[in-house]
N, C-alpha and C. Protein backbone atom coordinates (compact mmCIF):
# COMPACT_ATOMS: atom_id res chain seq x y z
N UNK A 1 126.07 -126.53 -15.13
CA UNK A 1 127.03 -127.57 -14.80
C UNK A 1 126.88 -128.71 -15.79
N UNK A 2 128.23 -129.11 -16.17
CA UNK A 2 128.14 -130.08 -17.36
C UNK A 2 127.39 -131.86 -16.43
N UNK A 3 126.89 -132.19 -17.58
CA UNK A 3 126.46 -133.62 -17.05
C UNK A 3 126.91 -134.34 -16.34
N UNK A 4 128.68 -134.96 -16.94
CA UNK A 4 129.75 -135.58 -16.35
C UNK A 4 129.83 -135.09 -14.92
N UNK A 5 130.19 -133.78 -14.69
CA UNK A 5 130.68 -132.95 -13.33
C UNK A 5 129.05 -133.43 -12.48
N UNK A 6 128.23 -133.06 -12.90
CA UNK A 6 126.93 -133.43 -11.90
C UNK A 6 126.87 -135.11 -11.42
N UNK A 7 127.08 -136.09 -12.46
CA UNK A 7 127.62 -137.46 -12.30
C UNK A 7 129.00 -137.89 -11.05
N UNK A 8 130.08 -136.80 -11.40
CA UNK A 8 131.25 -137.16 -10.14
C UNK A 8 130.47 -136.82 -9.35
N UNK A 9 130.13 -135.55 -8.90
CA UNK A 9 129.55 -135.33 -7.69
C UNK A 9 128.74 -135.89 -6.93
N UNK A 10 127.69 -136.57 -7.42
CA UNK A 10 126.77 -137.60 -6.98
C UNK A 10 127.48 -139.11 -6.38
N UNK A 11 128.63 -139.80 -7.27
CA UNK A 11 129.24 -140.19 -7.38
C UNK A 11 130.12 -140.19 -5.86
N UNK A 12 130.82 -139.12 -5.88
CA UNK A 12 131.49 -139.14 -4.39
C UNK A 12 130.67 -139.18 -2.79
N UNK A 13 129.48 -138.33 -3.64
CA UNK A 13 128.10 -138.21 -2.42
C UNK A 13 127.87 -139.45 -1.90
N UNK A 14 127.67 -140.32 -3.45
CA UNK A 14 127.73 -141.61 -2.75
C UNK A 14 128.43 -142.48 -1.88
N UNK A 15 129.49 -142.35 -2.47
CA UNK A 15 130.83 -143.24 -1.88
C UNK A 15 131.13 -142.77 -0.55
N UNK A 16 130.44 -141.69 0.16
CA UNK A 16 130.63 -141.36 1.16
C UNK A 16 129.02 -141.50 2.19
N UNK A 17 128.36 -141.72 1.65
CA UNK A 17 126.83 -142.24 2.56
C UNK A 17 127.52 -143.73 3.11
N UNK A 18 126.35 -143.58 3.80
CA UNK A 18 127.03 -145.14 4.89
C UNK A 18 126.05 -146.23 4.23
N UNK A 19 126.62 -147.64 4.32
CA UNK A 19 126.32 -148.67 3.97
C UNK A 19 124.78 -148.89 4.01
N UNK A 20 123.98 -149.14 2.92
CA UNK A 20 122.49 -149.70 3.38
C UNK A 20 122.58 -151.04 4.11
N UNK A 21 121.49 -151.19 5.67
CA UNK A 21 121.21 -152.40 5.93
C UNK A 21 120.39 -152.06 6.97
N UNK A 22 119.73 -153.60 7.54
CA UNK A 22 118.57 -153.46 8.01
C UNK A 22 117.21 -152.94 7.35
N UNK A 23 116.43 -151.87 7.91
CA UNK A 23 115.53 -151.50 7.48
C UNK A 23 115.56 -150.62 6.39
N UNK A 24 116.80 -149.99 6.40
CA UNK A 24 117.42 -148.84 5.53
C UNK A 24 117.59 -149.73 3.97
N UNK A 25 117.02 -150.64 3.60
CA UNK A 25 117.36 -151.50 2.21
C UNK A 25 116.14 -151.51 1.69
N UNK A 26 115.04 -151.62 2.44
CA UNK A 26 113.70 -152.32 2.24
C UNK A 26 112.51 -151.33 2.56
N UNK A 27 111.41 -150.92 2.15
CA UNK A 27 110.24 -150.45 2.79
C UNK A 27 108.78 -151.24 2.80
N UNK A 28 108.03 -151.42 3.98
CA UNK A 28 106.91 -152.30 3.88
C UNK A 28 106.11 -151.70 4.77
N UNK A 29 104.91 -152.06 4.36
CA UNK A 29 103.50 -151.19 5.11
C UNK A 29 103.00 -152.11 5.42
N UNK A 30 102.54 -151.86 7.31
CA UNK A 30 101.27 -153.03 7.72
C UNK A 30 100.20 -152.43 7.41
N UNK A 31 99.12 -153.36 7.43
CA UNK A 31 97.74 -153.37 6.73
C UNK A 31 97.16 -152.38 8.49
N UNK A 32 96.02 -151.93 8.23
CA UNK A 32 95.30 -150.91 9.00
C UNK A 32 95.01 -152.11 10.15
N UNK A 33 95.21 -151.79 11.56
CA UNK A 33 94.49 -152.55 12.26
C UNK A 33 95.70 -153.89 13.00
N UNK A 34 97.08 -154.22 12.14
CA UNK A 34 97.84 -154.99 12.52
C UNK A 34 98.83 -154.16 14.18
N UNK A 35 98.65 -154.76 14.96
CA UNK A 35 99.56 -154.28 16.27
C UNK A 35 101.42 -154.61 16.04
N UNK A 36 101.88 -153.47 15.79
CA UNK A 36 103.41 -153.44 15.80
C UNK A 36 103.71 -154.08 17.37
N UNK A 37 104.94 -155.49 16.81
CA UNK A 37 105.16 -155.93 18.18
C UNK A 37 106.76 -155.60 18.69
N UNK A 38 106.98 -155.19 19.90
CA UNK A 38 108.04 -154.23 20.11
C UNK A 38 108.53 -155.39 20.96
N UNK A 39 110.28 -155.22 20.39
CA UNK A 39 110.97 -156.26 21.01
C UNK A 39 111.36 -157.64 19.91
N UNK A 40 110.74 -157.89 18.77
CA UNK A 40 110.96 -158.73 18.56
C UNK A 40 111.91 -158.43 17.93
N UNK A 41 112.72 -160.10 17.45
CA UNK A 41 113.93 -160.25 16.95
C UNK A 41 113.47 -160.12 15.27
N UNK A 42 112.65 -160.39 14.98
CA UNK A 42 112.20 -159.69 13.43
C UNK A 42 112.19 -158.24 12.92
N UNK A 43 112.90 -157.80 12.44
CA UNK A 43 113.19 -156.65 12.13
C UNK A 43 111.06 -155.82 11.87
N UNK A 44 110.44 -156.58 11.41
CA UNK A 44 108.76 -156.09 11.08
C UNK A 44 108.22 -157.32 11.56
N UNK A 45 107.18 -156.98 12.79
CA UNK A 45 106.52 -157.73 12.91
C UNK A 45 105.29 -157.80 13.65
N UNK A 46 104.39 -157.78 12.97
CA UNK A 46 102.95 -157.36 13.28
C UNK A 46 101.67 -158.58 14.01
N UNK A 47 100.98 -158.19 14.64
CA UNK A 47 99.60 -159.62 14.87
C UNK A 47 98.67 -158.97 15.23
N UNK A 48 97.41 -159.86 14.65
CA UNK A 48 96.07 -159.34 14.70
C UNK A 48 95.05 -160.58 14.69
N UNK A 49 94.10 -160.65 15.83
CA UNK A 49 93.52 -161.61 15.92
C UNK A 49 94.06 -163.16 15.93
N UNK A 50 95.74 -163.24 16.33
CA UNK A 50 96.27 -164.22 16.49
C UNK A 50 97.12 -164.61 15.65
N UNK A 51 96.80 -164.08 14.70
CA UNK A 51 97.84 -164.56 13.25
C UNK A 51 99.42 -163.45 13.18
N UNK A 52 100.41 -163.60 13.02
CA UNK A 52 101.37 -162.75 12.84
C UNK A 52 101.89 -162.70 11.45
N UNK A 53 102.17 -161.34 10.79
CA UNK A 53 103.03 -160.92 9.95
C UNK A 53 104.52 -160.62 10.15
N UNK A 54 105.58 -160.98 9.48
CA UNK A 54 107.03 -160.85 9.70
C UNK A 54 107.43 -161.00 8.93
N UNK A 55 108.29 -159.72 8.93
CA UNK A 55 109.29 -159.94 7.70
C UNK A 55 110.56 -160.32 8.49
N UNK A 56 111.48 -161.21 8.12
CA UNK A 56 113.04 -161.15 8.26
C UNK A 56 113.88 -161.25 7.51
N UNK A 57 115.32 -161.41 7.58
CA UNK A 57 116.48 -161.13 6.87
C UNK A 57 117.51 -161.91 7.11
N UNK A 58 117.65 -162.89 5.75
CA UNK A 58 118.83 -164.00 6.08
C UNK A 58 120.15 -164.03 5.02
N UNK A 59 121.15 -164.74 5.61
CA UNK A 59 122.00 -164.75 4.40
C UNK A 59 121.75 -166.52 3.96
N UNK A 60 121.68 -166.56 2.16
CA UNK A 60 121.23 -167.34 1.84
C UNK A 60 122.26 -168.37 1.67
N UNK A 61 122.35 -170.06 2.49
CA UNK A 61 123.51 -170.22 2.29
C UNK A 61 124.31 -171.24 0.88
N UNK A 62 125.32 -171.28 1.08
CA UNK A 62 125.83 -171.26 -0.41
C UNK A 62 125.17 -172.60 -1.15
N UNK A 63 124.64 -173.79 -0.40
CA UNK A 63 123.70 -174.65 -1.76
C UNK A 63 122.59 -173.98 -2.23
N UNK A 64 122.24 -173.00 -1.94
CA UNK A 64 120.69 -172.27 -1.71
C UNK A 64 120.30 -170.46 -2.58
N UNK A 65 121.79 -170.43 -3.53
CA UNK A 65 121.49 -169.27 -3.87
C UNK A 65 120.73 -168.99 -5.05
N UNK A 66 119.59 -170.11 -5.24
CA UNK A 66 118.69 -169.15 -6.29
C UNK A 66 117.22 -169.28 -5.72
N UNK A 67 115.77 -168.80 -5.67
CA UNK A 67 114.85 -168.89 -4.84
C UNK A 67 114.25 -170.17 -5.23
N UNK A 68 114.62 -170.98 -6.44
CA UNK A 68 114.03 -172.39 -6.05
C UNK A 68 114.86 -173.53 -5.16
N UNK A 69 116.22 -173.30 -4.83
CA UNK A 69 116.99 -174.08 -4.38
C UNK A 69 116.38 -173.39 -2.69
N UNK A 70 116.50 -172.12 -2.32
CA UNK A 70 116.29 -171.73 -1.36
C UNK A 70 114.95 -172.45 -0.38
N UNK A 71 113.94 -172.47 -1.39
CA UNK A 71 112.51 -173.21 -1.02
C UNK A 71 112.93 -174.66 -0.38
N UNK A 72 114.09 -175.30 -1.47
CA UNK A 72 114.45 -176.37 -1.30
C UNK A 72 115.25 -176.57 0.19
N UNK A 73 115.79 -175.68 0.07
CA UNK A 73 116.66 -175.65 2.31
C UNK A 73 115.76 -175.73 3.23
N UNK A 74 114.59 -174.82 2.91
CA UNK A 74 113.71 -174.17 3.91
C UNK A 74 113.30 -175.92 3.93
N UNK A 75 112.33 -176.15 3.01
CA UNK A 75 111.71 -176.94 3.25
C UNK A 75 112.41 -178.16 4.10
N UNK A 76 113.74 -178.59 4.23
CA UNK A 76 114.61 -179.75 4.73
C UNK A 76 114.66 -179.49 6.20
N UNK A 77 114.90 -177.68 6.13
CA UNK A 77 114.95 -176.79 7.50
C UNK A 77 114.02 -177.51 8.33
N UNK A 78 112.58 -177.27 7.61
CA UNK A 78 111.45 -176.94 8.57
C UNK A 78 111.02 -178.67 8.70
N UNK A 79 111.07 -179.14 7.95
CA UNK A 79 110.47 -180.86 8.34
C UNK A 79 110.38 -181.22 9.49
N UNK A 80 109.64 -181.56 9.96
CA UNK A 80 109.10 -182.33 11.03
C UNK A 80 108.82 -181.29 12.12
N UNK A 81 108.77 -179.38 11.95
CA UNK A 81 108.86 -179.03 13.28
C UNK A 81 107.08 -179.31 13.74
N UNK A 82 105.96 -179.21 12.64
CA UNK A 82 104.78 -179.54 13.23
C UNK A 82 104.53 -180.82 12.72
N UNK A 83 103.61 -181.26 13.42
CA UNK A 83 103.12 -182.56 12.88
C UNK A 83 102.46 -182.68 11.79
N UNK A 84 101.94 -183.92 10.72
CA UNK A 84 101.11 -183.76 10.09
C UNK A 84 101.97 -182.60 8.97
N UNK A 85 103.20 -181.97 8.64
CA UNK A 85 103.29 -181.15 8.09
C UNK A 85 103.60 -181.29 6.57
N UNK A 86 102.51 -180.53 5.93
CA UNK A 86 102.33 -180.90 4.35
C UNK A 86 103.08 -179.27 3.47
N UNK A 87 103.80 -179.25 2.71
CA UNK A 87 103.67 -178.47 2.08
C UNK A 87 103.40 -178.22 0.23
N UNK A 88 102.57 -177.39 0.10
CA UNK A 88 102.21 -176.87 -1.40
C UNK A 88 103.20 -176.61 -2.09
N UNK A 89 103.20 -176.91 -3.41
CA UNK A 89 104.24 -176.59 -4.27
C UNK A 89 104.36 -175.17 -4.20
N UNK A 90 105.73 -174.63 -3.81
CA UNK A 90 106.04 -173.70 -4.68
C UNK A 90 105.81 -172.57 -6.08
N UNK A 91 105.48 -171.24 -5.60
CA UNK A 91 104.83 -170.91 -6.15
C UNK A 91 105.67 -169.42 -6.75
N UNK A 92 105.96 -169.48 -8.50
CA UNK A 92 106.42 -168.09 -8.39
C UNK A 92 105.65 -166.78 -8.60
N UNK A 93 105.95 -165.98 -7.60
CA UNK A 93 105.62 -164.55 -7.60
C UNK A 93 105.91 -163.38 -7.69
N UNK A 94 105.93 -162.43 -8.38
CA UNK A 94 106.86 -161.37 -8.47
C UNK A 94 105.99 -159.81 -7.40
N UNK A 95 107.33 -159.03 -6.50
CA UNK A 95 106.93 -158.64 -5.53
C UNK A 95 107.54 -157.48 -6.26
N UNK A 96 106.72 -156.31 -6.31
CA UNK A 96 107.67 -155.34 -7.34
C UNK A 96 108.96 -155.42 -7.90
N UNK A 97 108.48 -156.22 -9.00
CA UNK A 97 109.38 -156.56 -10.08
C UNK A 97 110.54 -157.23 -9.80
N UNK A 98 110.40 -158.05 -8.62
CA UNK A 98 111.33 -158.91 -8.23
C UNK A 98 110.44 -160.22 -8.18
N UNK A 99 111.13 -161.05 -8.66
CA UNK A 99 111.16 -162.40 -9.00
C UNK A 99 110.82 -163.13 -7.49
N UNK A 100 110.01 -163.74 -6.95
CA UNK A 100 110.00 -164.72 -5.26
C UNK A 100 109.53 -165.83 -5.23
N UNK A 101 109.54 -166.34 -4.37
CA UNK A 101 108.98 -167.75 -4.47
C UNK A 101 108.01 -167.49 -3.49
N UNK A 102 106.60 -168.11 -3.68
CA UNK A 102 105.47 -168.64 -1.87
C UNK A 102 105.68 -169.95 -1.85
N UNK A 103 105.59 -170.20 -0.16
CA UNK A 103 105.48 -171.51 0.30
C UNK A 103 104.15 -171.52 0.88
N UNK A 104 103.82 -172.37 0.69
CA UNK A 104 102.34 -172.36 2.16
C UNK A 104 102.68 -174.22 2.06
N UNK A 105 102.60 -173.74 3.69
CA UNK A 105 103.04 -174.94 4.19
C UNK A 105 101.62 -175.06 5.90
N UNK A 106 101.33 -176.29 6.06
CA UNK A 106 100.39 -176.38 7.03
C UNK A 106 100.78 -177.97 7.98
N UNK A 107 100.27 -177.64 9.55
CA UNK A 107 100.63 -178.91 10.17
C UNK A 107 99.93 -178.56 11.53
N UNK A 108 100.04 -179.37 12.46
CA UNK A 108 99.57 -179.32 13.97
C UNK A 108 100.73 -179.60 15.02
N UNK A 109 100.18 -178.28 16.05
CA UNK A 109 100.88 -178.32 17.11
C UNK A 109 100.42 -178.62 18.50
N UNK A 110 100.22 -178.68 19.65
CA UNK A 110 99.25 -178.83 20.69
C UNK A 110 97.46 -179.08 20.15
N UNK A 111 97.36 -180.02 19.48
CA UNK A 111 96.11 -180.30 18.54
C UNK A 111 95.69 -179.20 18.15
N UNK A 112 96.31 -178.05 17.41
CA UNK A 112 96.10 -176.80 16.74
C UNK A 112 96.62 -177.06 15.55
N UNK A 113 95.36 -176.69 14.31
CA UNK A 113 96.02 -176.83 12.68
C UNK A 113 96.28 -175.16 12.49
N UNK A 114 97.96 -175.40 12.11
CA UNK A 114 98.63 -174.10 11.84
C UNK A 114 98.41 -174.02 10.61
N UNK A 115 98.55 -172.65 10.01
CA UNK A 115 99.16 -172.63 8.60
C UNK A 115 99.63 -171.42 8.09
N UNK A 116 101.12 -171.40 7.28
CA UNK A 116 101.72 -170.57 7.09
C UNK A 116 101.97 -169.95 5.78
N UNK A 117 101.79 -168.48 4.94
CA UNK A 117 102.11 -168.22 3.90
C UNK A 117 103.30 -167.77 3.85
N UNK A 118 104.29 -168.24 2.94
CA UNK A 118 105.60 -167.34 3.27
C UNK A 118 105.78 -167.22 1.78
N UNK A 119 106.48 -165.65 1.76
CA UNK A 119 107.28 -165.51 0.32
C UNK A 119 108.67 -164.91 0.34
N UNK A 120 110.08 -165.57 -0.04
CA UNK A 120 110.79 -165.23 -0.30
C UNK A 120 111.51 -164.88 -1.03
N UNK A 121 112.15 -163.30 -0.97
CA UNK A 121 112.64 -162.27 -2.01
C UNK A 121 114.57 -162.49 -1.63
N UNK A 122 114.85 -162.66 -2.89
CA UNK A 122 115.81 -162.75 -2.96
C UNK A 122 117.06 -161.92 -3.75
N UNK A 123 118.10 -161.04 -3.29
CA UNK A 123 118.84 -160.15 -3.74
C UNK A 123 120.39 -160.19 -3.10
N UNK A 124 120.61 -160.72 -4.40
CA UNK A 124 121.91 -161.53 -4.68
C UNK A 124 122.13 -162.70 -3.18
N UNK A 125 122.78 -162.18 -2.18
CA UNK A 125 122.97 -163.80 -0.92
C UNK A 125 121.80 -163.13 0.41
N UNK A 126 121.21 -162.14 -0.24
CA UNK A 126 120.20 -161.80 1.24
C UNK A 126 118.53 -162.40 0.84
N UNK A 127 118.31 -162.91 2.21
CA UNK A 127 116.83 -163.40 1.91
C UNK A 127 115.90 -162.74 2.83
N UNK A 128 114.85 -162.40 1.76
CA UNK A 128 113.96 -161.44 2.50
C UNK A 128 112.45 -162.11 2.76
N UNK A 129 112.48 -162.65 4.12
CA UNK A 129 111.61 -163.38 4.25
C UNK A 129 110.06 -162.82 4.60
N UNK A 130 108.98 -162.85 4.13
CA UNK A 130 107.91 -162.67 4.71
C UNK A 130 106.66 -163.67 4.96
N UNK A 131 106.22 -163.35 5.84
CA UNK A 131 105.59 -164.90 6.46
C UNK A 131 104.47 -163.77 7.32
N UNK A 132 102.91 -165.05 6.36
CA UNK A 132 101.92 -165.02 7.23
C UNK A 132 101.70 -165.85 8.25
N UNK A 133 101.01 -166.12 9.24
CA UNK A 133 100.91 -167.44 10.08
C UNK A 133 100.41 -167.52 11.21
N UNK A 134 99.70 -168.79 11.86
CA UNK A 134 98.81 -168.77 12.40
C UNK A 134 97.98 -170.10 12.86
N UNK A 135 96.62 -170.02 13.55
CA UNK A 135 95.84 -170.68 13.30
C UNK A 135 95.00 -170.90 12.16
N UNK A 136 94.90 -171.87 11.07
CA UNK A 136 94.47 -172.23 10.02
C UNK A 136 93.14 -171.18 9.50
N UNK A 137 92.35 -171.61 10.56
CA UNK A 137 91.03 -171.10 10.93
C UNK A 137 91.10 -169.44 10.76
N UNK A 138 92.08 -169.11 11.52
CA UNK A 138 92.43 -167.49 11.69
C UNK A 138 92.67 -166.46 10.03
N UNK A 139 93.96 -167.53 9.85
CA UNK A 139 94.63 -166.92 8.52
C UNK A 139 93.78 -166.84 7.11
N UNK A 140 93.34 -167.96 6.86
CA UNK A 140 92.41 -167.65 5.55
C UNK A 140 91.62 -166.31 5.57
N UNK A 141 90.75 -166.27 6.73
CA UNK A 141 89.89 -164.73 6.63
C UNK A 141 90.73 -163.57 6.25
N UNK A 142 92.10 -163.86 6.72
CA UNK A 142 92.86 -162.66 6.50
C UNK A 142 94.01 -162.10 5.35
N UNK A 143 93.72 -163.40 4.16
CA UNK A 143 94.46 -163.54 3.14
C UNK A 143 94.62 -161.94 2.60
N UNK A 144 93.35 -161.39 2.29
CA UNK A 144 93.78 -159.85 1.56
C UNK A 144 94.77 -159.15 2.32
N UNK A 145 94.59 -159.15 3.55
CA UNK A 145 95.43 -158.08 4.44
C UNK A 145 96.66 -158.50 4.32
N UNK A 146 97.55 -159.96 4.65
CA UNK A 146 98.69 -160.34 4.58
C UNK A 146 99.17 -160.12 3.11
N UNK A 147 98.34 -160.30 1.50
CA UNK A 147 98.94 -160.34 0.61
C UNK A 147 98.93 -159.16 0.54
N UNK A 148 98.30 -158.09 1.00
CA UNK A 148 98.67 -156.57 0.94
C UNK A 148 99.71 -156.37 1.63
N UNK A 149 100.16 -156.69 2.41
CA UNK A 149 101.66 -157.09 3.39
C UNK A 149 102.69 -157.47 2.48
N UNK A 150 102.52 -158.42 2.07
CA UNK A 150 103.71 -158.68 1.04
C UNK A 150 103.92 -158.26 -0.27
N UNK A 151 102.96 -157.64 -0.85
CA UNK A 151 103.06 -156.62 -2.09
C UNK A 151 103.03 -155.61 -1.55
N UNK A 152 103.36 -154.96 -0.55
CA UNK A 152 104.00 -153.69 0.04
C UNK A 152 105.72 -153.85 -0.11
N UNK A 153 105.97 -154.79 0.24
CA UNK A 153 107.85 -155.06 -0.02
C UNK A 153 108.21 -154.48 -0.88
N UNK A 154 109.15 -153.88 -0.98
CA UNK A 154 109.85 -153.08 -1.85
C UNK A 154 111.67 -152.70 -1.39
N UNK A 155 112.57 -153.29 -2.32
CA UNK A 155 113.35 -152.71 -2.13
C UNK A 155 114.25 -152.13 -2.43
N UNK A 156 114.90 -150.79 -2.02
CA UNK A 156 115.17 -149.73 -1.91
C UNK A 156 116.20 -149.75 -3.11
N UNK A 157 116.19 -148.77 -4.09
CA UNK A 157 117.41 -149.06 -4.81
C UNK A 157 118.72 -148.18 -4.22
N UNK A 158 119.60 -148.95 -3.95
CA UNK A 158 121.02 -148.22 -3.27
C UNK A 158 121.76 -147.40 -4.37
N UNK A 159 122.62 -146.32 -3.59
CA UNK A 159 123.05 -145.42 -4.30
C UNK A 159 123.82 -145.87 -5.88
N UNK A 160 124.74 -146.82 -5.63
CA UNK A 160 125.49 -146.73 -7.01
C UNK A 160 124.35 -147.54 -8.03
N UNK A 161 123.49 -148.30 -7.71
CA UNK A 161 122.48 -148.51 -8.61
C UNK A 161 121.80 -147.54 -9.32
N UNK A 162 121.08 -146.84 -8.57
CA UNK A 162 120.59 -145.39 -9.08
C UNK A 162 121.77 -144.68 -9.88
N UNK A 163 122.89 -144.27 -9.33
CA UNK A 163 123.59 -143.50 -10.37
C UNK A 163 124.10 -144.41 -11.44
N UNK A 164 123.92 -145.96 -11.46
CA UNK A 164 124.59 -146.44 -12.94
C UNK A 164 123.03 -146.18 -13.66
N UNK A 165 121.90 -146.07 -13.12
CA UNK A 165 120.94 -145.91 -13.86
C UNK A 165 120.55 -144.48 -14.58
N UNK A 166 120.88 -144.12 -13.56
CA UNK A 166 120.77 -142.37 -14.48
C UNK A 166 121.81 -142.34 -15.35
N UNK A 167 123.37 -142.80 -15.25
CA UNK A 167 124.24 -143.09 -16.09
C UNK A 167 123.82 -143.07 -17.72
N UNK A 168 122.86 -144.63 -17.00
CA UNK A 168 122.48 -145.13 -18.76
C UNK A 168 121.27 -144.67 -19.22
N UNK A 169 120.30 -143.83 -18.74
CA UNK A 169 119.55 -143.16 -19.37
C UNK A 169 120.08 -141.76 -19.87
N UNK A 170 121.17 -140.93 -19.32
CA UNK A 170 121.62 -139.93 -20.10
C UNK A 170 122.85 -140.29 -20.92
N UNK A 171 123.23 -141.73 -20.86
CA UNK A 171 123.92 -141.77 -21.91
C UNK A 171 122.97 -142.10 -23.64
N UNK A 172 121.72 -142.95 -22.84
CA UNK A 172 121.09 -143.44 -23.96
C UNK A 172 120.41 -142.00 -24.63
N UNK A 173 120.34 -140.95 -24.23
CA UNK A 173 119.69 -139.65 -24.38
C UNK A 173 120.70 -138.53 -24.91
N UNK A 174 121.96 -139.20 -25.09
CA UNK A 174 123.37 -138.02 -25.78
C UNK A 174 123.47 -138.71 -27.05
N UNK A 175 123.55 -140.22 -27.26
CA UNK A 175 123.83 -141.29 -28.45
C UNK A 175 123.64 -142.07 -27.77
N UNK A 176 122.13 -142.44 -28.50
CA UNK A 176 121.49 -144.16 -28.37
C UNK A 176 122.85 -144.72 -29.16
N UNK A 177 122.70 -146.38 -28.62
CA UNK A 177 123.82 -147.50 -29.12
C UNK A 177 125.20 -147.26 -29.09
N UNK A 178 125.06 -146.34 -28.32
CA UNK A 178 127.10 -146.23 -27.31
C UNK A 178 126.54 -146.69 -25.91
N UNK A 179 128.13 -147.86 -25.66
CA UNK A 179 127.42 -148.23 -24.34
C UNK A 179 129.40 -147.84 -23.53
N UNK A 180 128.88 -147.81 -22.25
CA UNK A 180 130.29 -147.66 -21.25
C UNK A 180 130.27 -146.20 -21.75
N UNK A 181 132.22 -146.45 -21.14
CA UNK A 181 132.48 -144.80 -21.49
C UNK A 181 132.82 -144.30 -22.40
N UNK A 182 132.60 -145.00 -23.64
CA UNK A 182 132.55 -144.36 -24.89
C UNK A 182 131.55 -143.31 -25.02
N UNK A 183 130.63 -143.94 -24.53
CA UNK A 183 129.17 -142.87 -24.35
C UNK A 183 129.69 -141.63 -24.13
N UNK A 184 130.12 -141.29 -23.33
CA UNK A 184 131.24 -140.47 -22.50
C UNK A 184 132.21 -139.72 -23.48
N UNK A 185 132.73 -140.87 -24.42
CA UNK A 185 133.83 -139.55 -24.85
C UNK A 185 133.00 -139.16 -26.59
N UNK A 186 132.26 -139.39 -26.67
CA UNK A 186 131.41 -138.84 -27.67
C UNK A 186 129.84 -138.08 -27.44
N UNK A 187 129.93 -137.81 -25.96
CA UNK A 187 129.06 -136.24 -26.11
C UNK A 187 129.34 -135.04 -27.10
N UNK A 188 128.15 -134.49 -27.04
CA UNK A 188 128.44 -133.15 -28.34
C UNK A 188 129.20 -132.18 -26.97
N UNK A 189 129.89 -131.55 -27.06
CA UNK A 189 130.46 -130.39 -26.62
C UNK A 189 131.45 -129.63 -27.09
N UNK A 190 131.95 -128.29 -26.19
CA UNK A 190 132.98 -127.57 -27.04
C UNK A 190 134.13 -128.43 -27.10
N UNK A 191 134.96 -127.94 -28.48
CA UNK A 191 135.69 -128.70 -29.01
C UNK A 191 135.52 -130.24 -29.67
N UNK A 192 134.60 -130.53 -29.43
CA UNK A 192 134.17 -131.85 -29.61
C UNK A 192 133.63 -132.10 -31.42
């Protein structure tokens, strides 16, 4: 089967799978030992020894669409919900090969010093939030396990991504430096 013909076909395969969302976009692993909590409104969300892991999923809104402006909402968001609440600069991190921002932000609630790691992944207006958090005291011991939490994130590449990518590796593999569908109409074949 010629290249092109294996390309439509995939092609329509696609256009006919159902929409990625929810969990179906993203894959993430809890650390050994975290209790899956059933019921919550967080799509992942784990606790162990008091501290919780969560991931969630927002749409980012329109002053807020690049991850330093985003830091910038959150942070206006969250002001004043604990007392005492300080937060660390902004920090960039890349979560397989995606670009994120961390916040760690800390404060008191019922004379309890909280403190929270969060990193948010951002792809195109969706925000992919993950957040350590806790009692102060709690969370530090557990830094490896949560940052193994959030360098587990990964997400999923959706169908027409993958096929523009195989696209351009068998076009770059018929004639390097043809790009589009020129690539296309200068394969070697019969008549050609």
């Amino acid at each position: 089967m010629k290249p092109r013909t294996i390309l439509l076909l995939a092609l329509v395969l696609c256009m006919s799978a159902p929409v990625l969302a929810g969990g179906d976009d993203y894959t993430i692993k809890a650390p050994e030992g975290w209790k899956k909590q059933v019921g919550s409104s967080a799509p992942e969300h784990y606790i162990k020894n008091g501290v919780s892991l969560m991931l969630t999923i927002d749409t980012a809104p329109a002053e807020a669409k690049t991850p330093d402006a985003y830091v910038e909402f959150v942070k206006k968001q969250y002001a004043g919900i604990l007392k005492n609440m300080k937060f660390d600069p902004a920090r960039k991190v890349t979560i397989n090969g995606v670009e994120a921002r961390e916040l760690t932000y800390t404060g008191e609630t019922s004379g309890m010093k909280m403190k929270y790691d969060v990193v948010y992944v951002m792809k195109q207006t969706k925000v992919y939030t993950l957040t350590a958090g806790g009692l102060a005291s709690m969370l530090d011991p557990l830094k490896a396990e949560y940052q193994a939490f959030f360098n587990s994130f990964k997400l999923k590449q959706g169908c027409a991504a993958a096929l523009i990518s195989q696209y351009e590796y068998s076009r770059d593999a018929v004639r390097p430096g043809l790009t589009g569908w020129v690539a296309r109409r200068h394969q070697p074949g019969p008549g050609r």
